[in-house]
Every structure is written in structure tokens, then in C-alpha cells.
Protein backbone atom coordinates (compact mmCIF):
# COMPACT_ATOMS: atom_id res chain seq x y z
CA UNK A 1 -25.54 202.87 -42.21
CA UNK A 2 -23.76 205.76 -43.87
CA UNK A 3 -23.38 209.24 -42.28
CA UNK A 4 -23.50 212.12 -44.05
CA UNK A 5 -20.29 213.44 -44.60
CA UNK A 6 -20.87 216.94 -42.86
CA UNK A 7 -21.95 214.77 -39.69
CA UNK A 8 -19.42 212.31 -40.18
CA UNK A 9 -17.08 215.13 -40.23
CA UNK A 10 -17.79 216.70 -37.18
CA UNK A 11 -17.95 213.24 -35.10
CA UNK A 12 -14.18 213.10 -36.49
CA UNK A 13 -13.47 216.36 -35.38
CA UNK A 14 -14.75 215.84 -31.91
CA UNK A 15 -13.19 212.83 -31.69
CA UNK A 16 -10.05 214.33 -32.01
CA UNK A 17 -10.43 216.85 -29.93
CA UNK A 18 -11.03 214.32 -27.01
CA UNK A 19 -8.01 212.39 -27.87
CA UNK A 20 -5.44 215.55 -27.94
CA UNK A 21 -7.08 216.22 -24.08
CA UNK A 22 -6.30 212.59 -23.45
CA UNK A 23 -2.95 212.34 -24.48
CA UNK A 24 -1.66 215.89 -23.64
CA UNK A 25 1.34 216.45 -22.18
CA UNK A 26 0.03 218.89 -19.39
CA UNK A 27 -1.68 217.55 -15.94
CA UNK A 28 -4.10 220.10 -16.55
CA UNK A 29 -5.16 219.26 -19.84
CA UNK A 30 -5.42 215.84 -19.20
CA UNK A 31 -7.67 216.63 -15.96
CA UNK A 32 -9.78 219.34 -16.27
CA UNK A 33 -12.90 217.40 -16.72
CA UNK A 34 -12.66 215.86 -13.41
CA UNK A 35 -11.53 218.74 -11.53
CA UNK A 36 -14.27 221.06 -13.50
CA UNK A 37 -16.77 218.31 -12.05
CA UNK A 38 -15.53 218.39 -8.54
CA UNK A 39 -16.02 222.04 -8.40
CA UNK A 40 -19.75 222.09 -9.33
CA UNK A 41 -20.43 218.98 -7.17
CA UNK A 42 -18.77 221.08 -4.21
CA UNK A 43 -20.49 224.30 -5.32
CA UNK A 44 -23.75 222.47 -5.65
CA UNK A 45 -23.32 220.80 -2.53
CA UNK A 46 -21.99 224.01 -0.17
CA UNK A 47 -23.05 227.00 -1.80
CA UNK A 48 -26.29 226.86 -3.93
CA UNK A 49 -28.03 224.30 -2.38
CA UNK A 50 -28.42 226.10 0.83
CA UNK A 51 -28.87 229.15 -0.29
CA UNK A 52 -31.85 228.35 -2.41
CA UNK A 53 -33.09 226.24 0.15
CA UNK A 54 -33.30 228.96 2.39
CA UNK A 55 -34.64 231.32 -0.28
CA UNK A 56 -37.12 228.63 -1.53
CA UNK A 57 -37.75 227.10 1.72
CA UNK A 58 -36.67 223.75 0.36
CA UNK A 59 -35.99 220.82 2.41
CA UNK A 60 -32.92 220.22 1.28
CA UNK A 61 -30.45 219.60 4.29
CA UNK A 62 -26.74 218.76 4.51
CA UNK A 63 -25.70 216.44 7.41
């Protein structure tokens, strides 16, 4: 199957933009994905989620 070659285009582009984040020559560019993730897990985790639950009167509960 053929792409189009606006679409086809734009995978390429993305593409490369992924691999210049992979092979970068900072720490942070190469790990900002991870850390990004690690912060919303924590924020989810410690912040929101309790403070919603508490709004909401979820039953959401950390041990």
C-alpha cells in the first residue's frame, strides 16, 4: 500500500524528529519523556488524586 505523499511526508518528519531526541547530545533531550512521565504519575498519584477525591468524595485511597 502506497501513502499519500502529504501523509507519507509527515510520518518522515516525525520520524525524524524522534530520532534527533534519541540521539541528542544533551541528557535532557534524550530524557525528557521519561522524566515528563514521572512527574504526572507523581502528580497524579500525590496531588490530584486526593484532592478530587476529597472534593468528589471518591474512594480513591493511597496506602
Amino acid at each position: 500500500m502506497k501513502l499519500q505523499p502529504a501523509r507519507a511526508h509527515t510520518l518522515q518528519c516525525a520520524d525524524e524528529g524522534v530520532l534527533a531526541g534519541d540521539t541528542g547530545k544533551s541528557w535532557l533531550q534524550r530524557n525528557w519523556r521519561p522524566l515528563l512521565l514521572t512527574v504526572i504519575i507523581i502528580a497524579s498519584e500525590y496531588l490530584l488524586t486526593p484532592y478530587l477525591s476529597a472534593m468528589l468524595r471518591w474512594g480513591a485511597v493511597i496506602q
